[in-house]
Protein backbone atom coordinates (compact mmCIF):
# COMPACT_ATOMS: atom_id res chain seq x y z
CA UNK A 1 0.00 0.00 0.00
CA UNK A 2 1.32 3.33 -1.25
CA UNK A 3 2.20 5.76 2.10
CA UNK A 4 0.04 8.58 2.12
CA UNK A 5 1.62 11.82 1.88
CA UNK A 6 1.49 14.57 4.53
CA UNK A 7 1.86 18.07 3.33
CA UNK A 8 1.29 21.21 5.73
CA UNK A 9 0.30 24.73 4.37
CA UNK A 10 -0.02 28.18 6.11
CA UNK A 11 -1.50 30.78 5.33
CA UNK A 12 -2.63 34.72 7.56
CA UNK A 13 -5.58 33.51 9.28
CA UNK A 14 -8.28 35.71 7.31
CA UNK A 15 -11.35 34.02 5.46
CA UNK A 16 -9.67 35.15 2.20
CA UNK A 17 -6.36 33.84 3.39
CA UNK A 18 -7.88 30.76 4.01
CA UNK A 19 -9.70 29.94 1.13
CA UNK A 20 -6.81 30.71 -0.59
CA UNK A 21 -5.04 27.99 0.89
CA UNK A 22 -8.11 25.78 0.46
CA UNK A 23 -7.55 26.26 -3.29
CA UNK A 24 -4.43 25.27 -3.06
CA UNK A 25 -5.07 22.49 -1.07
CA UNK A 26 -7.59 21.08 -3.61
CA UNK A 27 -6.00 21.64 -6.47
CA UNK A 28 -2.90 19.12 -5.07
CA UNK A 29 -5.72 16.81 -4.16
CA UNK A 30 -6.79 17.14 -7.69
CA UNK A 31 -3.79 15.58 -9.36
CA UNK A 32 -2.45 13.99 -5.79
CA UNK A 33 -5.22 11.88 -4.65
CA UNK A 34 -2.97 10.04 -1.36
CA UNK A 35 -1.86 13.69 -0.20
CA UNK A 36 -2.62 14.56 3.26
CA UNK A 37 -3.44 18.20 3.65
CA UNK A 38 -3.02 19.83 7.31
CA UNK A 39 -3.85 23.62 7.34
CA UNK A 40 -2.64 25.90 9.45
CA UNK A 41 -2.96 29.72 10.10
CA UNK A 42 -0.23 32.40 11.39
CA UNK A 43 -1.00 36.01 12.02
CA UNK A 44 1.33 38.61 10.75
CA UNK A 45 2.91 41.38 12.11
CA UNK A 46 0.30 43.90 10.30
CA UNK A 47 -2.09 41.52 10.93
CA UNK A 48 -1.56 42.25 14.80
CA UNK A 49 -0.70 45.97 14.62
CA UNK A 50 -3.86 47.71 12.57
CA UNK A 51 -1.97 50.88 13.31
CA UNK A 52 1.48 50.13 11.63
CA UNK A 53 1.93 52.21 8.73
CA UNK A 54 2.45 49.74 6.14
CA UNK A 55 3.55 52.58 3.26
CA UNK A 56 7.12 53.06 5.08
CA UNK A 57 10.01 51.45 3.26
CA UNK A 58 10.98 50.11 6.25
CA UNK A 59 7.72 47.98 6.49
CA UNK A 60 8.43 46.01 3.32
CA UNK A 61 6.80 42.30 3.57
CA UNK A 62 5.05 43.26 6.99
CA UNK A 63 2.37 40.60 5.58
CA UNK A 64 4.30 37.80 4.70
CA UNK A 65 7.61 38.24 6.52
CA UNK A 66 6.95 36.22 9.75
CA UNK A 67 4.89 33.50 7.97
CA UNK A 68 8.21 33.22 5.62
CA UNK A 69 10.47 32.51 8.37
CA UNK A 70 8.04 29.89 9.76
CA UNK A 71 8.70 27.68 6.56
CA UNK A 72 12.15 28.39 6.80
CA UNK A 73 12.16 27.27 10.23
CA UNK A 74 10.43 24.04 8.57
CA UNK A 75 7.45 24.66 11.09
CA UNK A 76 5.47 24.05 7.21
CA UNK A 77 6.16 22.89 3.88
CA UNK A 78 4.67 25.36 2.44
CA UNK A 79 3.11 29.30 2.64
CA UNK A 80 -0.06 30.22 0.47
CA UNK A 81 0.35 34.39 -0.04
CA UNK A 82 -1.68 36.74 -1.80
CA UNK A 83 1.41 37.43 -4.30
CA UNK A 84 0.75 41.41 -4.24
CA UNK A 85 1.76 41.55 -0.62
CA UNK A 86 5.53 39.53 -1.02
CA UNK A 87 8.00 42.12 -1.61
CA UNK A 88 9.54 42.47 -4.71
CA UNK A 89 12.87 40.82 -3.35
CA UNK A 90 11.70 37.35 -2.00
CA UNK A 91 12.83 35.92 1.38
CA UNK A 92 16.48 34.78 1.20
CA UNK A 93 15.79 31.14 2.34
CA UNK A 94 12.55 30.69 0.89
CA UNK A 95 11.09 31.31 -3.13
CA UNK A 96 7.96 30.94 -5.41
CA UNK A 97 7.62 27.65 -6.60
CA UNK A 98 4.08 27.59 -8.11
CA UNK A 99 0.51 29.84 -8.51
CA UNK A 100 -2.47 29.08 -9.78
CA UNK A 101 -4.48 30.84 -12.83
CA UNK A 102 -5.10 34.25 -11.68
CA UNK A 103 -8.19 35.38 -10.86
CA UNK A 104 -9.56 39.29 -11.66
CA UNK A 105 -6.78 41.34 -11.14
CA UNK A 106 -8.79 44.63 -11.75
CA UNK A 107 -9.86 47.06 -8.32
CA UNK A 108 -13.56 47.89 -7.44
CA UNK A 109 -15.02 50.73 -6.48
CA UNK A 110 -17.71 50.66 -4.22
CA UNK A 111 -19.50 53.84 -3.06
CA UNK A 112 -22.92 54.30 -1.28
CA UNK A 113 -25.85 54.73 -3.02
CA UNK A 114 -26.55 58.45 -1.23
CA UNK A 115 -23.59 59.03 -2.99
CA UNK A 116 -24.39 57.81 -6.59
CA UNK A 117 -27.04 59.72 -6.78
CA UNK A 118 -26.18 62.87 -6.43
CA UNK A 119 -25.21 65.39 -9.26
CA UNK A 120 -22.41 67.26 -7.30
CA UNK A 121 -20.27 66.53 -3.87
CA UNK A 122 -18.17 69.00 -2.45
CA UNK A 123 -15.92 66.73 -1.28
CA UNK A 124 -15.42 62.82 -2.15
CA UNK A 125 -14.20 61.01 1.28
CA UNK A 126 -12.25 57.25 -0.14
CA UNK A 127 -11.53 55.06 2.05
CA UNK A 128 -7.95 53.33 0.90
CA UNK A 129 -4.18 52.58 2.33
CA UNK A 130 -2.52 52.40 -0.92
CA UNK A 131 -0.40 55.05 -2.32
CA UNK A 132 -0.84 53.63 -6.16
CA UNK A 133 -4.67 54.00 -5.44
CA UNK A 134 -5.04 57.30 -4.06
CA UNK A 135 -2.66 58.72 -6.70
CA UNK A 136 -4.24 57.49 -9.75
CA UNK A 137 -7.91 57.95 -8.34
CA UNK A 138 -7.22 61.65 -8.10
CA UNK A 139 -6.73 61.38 -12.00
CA UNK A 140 -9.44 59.58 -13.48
CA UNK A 141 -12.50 59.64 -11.31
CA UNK A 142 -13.78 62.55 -12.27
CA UNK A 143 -14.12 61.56 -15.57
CA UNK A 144 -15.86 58.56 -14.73
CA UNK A 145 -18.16 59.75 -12.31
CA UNK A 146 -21.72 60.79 -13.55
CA UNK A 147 -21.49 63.97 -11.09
CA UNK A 148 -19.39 67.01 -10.39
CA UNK A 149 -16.66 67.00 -7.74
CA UNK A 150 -14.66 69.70 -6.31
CA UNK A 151 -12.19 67.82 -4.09
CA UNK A 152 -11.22 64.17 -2.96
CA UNK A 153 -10.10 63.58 1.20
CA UNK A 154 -8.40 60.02 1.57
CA UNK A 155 -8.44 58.24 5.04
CA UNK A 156 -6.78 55.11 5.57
CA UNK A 157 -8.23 51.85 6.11
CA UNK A 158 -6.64 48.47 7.49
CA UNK A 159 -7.98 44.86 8.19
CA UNK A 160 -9.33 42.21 6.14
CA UNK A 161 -12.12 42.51 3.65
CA UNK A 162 -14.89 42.30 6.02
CA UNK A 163 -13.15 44.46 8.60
CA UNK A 164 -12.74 46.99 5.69
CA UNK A 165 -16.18 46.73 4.29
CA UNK A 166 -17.88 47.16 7.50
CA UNK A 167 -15.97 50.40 8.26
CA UNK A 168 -16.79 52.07 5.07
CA UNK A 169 -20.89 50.97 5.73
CA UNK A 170 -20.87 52.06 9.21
CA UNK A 171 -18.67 55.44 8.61
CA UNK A 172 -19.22 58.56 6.70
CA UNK A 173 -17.04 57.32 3.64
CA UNK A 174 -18.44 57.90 0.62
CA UNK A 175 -16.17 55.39 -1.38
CA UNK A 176 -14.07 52.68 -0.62
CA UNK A 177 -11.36 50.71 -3.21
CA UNK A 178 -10.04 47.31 -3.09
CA UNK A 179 -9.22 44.13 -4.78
CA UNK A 180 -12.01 42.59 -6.71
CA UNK A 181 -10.68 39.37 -6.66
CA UNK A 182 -11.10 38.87 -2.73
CA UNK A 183 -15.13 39.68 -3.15
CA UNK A 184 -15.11 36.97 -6.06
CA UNK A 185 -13.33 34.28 -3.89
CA UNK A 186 -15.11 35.33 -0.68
CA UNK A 187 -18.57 35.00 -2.73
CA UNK A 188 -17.39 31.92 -4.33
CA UNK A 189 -15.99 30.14 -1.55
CA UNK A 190 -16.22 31.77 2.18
CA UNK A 191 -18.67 30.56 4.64
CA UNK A 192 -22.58 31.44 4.76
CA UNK A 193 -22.18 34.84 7.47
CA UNK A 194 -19.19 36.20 4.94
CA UNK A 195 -21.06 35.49 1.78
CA UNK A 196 -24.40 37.00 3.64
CA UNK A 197 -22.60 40.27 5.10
CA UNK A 198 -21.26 40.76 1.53
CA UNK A 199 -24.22 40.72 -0.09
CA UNK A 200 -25.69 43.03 1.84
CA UNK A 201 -23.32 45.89 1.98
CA UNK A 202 -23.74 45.06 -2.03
CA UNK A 203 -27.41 45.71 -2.12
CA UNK A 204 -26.74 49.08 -0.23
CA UNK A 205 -24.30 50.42 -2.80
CA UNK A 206 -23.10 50.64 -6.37
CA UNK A 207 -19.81 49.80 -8.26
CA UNK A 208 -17.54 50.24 -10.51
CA UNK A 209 -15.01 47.97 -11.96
CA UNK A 210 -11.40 49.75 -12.82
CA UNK A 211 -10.06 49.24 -15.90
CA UNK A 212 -6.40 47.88 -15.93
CA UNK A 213 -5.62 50.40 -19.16
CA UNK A 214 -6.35 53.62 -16.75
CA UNK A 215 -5.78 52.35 -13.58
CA UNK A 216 -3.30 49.12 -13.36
CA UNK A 217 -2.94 46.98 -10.19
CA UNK A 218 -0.47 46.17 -7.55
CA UNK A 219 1.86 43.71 -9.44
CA UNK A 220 0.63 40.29 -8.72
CA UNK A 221 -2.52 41.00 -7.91
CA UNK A 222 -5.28 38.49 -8.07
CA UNK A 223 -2.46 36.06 -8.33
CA UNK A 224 -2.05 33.24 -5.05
CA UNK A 225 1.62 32.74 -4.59
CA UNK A 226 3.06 29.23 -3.36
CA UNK A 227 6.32 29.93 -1.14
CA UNK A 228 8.44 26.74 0.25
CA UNK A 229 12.07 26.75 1.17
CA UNK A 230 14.52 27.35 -1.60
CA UNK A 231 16.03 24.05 -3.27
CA UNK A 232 12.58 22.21 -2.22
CA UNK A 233 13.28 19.90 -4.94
CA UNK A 234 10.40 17.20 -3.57
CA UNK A 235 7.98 20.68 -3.32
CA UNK A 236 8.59 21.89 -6.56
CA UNK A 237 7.88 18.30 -8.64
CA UNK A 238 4.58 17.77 -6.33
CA UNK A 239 3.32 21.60 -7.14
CA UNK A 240 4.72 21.79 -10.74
CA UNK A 241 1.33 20.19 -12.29
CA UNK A 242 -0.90 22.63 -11.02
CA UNK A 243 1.45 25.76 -11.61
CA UNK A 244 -0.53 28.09 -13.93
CA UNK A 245 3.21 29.08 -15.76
CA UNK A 246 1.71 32.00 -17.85
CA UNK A 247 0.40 34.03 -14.18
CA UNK A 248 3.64 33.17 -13.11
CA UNK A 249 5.93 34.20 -15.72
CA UNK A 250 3.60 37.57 -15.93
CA UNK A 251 3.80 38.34 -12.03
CA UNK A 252 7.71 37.57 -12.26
CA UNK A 253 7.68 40.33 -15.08
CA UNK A 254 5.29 42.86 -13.39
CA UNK A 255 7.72 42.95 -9.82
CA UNK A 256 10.62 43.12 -12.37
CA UNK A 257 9.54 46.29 -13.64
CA UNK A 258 8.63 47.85 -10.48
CA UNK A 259 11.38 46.56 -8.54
CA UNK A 260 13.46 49.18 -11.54
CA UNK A 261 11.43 51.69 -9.18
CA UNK A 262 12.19 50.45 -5.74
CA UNK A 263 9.15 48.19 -5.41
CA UNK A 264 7.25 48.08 -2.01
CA UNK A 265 3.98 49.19 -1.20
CA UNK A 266 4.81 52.78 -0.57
CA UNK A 267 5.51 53.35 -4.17
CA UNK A 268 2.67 55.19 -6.87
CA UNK A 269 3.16 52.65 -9.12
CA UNK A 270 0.65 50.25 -11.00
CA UNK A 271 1.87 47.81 -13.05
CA UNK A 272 -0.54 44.73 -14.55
CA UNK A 273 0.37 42.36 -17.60
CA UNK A 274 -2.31 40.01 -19.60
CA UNK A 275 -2.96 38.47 -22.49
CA UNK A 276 -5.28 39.28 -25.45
CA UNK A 277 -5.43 37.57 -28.65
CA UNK A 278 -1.90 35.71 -28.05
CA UNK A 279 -0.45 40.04 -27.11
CA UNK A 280 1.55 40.41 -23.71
CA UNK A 281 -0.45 43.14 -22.75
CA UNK A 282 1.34 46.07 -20.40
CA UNK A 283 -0.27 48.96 -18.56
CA UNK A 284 1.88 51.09 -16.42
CA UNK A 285 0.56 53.95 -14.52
CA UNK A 286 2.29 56.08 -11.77
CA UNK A 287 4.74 58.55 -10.24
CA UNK A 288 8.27 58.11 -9.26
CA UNK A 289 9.62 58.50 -5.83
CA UNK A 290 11.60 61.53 -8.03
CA UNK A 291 7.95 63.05 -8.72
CA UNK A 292 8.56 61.13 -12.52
CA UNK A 293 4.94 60.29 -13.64
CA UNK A 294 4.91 56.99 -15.59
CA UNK A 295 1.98 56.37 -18.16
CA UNK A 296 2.24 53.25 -21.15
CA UNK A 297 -0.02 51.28 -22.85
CA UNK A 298 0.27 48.59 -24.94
CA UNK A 299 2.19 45.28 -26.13
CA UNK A 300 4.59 44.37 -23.82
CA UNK A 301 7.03 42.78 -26.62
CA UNK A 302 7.15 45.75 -28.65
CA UNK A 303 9.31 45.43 -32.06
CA UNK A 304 12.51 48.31 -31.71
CA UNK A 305 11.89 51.01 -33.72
CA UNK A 306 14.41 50.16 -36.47
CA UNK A 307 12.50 46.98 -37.10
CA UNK A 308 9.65 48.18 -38.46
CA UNK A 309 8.73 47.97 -41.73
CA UNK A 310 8.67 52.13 -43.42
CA UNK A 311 5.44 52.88 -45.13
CA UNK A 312 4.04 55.94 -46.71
CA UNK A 313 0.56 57.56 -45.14
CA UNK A 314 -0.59 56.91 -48.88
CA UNK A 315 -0.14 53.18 -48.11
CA UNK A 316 -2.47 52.73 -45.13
CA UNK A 317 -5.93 52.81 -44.47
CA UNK A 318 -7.44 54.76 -42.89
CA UNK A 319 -5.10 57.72 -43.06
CA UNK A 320 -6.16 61.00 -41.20
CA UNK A 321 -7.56 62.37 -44.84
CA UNK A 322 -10.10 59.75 -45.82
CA UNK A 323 -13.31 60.19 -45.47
CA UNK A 324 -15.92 57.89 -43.85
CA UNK A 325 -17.68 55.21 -46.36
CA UNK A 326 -20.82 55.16 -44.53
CA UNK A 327 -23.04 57.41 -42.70
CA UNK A 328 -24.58 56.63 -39.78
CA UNK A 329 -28.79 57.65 -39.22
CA UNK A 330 -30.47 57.59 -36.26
CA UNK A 331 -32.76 54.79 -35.40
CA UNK A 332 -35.54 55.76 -32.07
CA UNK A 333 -36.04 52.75 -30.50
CA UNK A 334 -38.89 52.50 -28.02
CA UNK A 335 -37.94 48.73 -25.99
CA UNK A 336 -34.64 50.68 -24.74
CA UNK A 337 -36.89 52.89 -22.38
CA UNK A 338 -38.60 49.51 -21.48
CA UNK A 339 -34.96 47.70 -20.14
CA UNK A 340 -34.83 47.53 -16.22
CA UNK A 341 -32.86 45.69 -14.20
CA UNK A 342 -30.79 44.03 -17.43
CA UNK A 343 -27.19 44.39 -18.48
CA UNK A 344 -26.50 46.67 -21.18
CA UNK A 345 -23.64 47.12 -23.70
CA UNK A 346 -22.95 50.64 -24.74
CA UNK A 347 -20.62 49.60 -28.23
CA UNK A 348 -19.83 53.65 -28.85
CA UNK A 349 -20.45 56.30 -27.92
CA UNK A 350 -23.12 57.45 -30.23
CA UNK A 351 -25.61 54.68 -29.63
CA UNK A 352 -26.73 56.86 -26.33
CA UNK A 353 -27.36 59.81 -28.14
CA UNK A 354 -31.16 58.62 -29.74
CA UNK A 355 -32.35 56.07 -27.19
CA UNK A 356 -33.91 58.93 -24.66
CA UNK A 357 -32.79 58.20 -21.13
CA UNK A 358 -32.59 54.62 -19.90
CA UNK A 359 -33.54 52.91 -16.35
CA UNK A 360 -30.88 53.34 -13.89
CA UNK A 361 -31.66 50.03 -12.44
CA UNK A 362 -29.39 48.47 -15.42
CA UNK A 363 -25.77 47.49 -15.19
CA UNK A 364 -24.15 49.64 -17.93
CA UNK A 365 -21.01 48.24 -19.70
CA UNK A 366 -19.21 50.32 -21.94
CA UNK A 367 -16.86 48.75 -25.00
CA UNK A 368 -14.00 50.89 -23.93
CA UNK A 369 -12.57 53.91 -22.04
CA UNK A 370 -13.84 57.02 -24.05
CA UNK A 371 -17.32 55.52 -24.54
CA UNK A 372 -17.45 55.35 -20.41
CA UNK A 373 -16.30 58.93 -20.27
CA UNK A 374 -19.14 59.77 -22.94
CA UNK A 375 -21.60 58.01 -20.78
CA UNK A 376 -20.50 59.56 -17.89
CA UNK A 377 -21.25 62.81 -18.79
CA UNK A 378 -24.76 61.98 -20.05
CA UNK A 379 -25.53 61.39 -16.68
CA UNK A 380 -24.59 57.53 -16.50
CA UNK A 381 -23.49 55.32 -13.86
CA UNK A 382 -21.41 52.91 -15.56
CA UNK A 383 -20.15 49.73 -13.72
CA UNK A 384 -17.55 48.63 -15.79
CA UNK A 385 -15.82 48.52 -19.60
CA UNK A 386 -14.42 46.12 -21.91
CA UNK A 387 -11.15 48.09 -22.03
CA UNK A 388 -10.97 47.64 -26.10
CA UNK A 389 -10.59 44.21 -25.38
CA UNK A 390 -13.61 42.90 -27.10
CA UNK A 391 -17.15 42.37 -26.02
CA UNK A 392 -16.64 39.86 -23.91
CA UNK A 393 -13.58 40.81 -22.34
CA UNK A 394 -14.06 41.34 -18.23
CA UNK A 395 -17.74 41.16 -17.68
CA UNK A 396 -17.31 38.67 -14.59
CA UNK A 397 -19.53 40.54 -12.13
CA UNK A 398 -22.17 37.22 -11.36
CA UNK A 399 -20.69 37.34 -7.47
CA UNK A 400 -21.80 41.56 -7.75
CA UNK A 401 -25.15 40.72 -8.94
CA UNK A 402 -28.36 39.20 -7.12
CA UNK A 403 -30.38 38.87 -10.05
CA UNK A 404 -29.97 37.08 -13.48
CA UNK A 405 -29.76 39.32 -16.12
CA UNK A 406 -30.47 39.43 -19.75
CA UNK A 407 -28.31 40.71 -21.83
CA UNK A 408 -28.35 43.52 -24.43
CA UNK A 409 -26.01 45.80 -26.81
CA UNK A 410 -26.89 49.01 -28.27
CA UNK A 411 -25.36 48.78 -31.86
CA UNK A 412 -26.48 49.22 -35.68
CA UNK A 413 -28.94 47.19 -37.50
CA UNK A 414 -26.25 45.03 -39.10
CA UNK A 415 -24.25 44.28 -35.92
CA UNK A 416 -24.42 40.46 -34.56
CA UNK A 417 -23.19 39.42 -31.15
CA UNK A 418 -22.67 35.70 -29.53
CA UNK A 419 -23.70 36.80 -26.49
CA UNK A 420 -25.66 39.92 -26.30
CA UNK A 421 -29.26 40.33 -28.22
CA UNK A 422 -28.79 43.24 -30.26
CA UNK A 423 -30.80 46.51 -29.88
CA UNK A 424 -30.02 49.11 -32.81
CA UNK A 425 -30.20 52.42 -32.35
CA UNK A 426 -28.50 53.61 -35.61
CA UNK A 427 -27.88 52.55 -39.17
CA UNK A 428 -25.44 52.50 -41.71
CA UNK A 429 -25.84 54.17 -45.04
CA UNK A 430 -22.65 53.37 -47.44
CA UNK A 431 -21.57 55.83 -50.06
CA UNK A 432 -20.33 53.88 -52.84
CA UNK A 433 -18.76 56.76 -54.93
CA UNK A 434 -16.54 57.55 -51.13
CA UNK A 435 -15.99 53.67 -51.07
CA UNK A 436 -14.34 53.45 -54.94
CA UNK A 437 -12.33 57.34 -54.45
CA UNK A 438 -10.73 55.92 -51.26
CA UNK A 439 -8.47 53.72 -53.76
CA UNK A 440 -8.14 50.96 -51.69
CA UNK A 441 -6.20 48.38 -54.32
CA UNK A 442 -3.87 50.86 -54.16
CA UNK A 443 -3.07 50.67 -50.33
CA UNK A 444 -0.73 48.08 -48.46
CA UNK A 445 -1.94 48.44 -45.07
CA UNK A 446 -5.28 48.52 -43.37
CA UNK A 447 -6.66 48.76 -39.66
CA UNK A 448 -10.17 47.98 -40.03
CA UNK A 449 -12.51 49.23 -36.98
CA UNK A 450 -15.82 46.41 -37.65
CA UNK A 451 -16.25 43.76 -39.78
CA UNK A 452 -18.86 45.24 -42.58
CA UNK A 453 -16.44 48.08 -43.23
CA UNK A 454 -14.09 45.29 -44.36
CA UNK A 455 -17.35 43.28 -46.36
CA UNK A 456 -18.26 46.40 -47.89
CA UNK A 457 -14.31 47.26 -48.91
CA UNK A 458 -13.75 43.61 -50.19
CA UNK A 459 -16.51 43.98 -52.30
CA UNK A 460 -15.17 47.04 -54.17
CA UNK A 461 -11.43 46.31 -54.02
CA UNK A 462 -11.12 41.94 -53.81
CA UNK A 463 -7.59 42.18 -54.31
CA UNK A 464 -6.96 43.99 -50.69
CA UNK A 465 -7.53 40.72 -49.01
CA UNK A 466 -4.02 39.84 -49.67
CA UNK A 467 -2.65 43.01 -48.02
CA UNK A 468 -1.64 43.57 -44.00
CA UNK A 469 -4.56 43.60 -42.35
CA UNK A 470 -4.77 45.10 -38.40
CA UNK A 471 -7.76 45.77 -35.94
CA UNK A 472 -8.65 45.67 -32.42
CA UNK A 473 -9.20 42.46 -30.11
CA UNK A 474 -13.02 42.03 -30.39
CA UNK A 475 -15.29 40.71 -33.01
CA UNK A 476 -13.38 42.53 -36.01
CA UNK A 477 -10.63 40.19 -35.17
CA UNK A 478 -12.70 37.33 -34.73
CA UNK A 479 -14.17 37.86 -38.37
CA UNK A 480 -11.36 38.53 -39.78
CA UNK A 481 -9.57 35.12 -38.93
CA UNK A 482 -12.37 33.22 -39.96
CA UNK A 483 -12.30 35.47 -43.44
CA UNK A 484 -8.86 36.30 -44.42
CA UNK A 485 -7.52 34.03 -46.92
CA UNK A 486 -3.76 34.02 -44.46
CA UNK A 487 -5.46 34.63 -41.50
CA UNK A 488 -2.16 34.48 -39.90
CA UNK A 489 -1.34 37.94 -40.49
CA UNK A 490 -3.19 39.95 -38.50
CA UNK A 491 -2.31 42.35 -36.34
CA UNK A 492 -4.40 43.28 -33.15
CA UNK A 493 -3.95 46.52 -31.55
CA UNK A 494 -5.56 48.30 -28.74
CA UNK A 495 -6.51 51.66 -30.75
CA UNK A 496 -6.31 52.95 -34.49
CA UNK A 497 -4.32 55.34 -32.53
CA UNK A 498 -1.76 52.97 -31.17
CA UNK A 499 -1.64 51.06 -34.89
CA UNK A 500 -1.33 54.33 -36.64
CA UNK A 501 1.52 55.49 -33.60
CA UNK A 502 3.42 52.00 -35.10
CA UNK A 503 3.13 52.80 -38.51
CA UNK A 504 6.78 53.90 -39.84
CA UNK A 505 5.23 56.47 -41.84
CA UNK A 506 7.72 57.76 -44.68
């Protein structure tokens, strides 16, 4: 009879930190049927002091520091972390052997409903402990707010997530940021009280979901880290099945490039990498401890300059002197009014402009950043965006919700969606003497924006099929792989404008 195998794992003793550990713990069971799991729990030194000022320097891997030393000491075989809290410089005697797939790295924003619905605050009062939050909040929420705002305060907040979330309810907060990832995993997996409490404070509030191109993450966040004593050679072939290696080689990556910083949680740096479409995606957002600020966007693996191929503005499509094919004409449709309580897609920003005023009740997603700013200002409370990522792309909000929801997009009268029923509030006329003067057989290089711009082009100029086709990472891309005789060649990018910025123009 095969001896059963004894493994102990230790995690902070939060509800979060332990059902990260439980995930762990099952996912060895998964592929290690005879292993013996013990769990144990160790507080931390900011875990014990609430009043420590975890932004000093000197305070680097408060979290994780004494837990560390505890497998070093061989009291466990093994530490489960939240990976945004180890320092950017591991513990000498222990390392990171595993993770699994990361969960939603993105930060919430949850502010009470009194709040919401007002059309102007003096003063905004958020609730967070994070340098990187409070400095990029100052720059973007007004823009994605549906109200005026003269000032933001910032008070800091310690404990776990319910600790957190019951100071914000019970104070005079108007706003409070964290992870989203530790509501998801609390909803998912934490006892009946935690799920209940949750809940709760969800029903008395509303949210908003950050998008990693405008406001990127702690590095690592999202991500569970798996720390055992360095040169665990028995550790590292028992975890190596379940180790998700893309989170890991991304979080490796992400406290590379802020360790070029400093690293540590007192820095104003966000740093979060991901993929889209088979693109190491990198967005970088912050402010030096020299006062630098840092702002990029984009692929990660970025050809040098000198490698790309020269081409002459007359070569591409669109270039910043053609005119529009189509025209788009207004379409006033009366079931939009009738939507309540249902999720809707706002695909641009003009689809809002002959739909009247729609049900607050709705969760409103918007396909990227300047349509949320759009919808903002038309009075709005959006809950979330697509980030130019596709339709699809980061609508996991089922632990936010406590209703099912059907599903809409406000589009054109061609559009199509796999998961949204369409709702047009627009159509498109095309001008087929603007179609044959843009000359498009005589053009090498296209970006196209929606799939029937490229039907309608094909069907005037066949021969362009064969050129170098680009777009974003949605359904354009989608259509064109499925359409494009070497499929193989396309490019995705995150905005004509970052295409056009990549363009060697002669």
């Amino acid at each position: 009879m095969q001896k059963q195998k004894i493994i102990k794992i230790v995690s902070r003793g939060s509800t979060l930190a332990r059902v990260q550990a439980e995930e762990v713990g099952n996912a060895l069971r998964s592929v290690h049927p005879n292993l013996s799991i013990e769990y144990h729990t160790s507080n931390a030194v900011a875990d014990i002091d609430l009043n420590m000022d975890i932004t000093k320097p000197e305070n680097i891997g408060v979290f994780t520091r004494d837990i560390s030393n505890r497998v070093i000491d061989g009291d466990f075989d093994i530490a489960i972390h939240s990976w945004k809290d180890l320092p950017v410089e591991p513990s000498s005697g222990t390392e990171i052997i595993g993770t699994l797939g990361r969960g939603d790295m993105r930060d919430i924003m949850i502010v009470k409903k009194d709040t919401a619905i007002l059309k102007y605050k003096k003063n905004i009062k958020i609730l967070t402990s994070s340098p990187r939050r409070k400095y990029n909040i100052k720059n973007i929420l007004p823009d994605l707010l549906p109200m005026e705002i003269d000032s933001m305060s910032f008070s800091d907040i310690r404990g776990n997530i319910e600790t957190r979330l019951n100071k914000f309810i019970s104070g005079d907060a108007d706003i409070v940021l964290m992870a989203k990832v530790a509501i998801d995993r609390l909803m998912r997996s934490g006892d009946q009280n935690t799920i209940n409490a949750i809940k709760e404070i969800l029903y008395r509030t509303r949210w908003m979901i950050l998008p990693l191109s405008i406001f990127p993450t702690a590095p690592g966040q999202g991500a569970i880290a798996i720390e055992a004593r360095k040169n665990s050679l028995h550790l590292k072939n028992l975890i190596k099945p379940i180790n998700a290696l893309g989170t890991f080689e991304d979080v490796k990556k992400e406290k590379s490039i802020l360790s070029q910083y400093g690293g540590g949680c007192h820095q104003k740096i966000g740093v979060s990498i991901w993929n889209a479409r088979h693109v190491r995606m990198c967005s970088l957002i912050g402010e030096t401890e020299d006062g630098v600020p840092l702002k990029t966007m984009g692929p990660l693996d970025k050809k040098p300059y000198d490698m790309v191929k020269k081409v002459s503005s007359d070569d591409i499509y669109p270039n910043k002197s053609d005119n529009n094919m189509f025209v788009r004409k207004r379409i006033l449709n009366e079931q939009i009014k009738t939507l309540k309580k249902s999720f809707i897609f706002i695909s641009r920003k003009n689809v809002l402009d002959s739909c009247g005023s729609i049900h607050k009740s709705n969760i409103f997603w918007t396909s990227g950043v300047k349509t949320w700013r759009y919808a903002a200002r038309k009075g709005y409370w959006i809950n979330g965006s697509s980030d130019s990522l596709g339709e699809q792309n980061g609508i996991e909000i089922d632990h936010l919700i406590a209703w099912k929801l059907k599903k809409y997009k406000l589009s054109h009268t061609n559009a199509s969606s796999k998961i949204f029923q369409i709702l047009p509030t627009y159509q498109l006329e095309f001008d087929e003497d603007k179609i044959k003067m843009l000359k498009l057989d005589e053009r090498s290089d296209f970006f196209w924006m929606s799939p029937l711009q490229y039907e309608k082009a094909v069907e005037f100029f066949p021969e362009i099929s064969n050129g170098n086709h680009s777009c974003g990472f949605g359904r354009t891309y989608e259509y064109l792989k499925t359409n494009l005789p070497n499929s193989k060649k396309i490019n995705c990018y995150f905005s004509y404008k970052h295409w056009l910025d990549d363009q060697k123009v002669k």
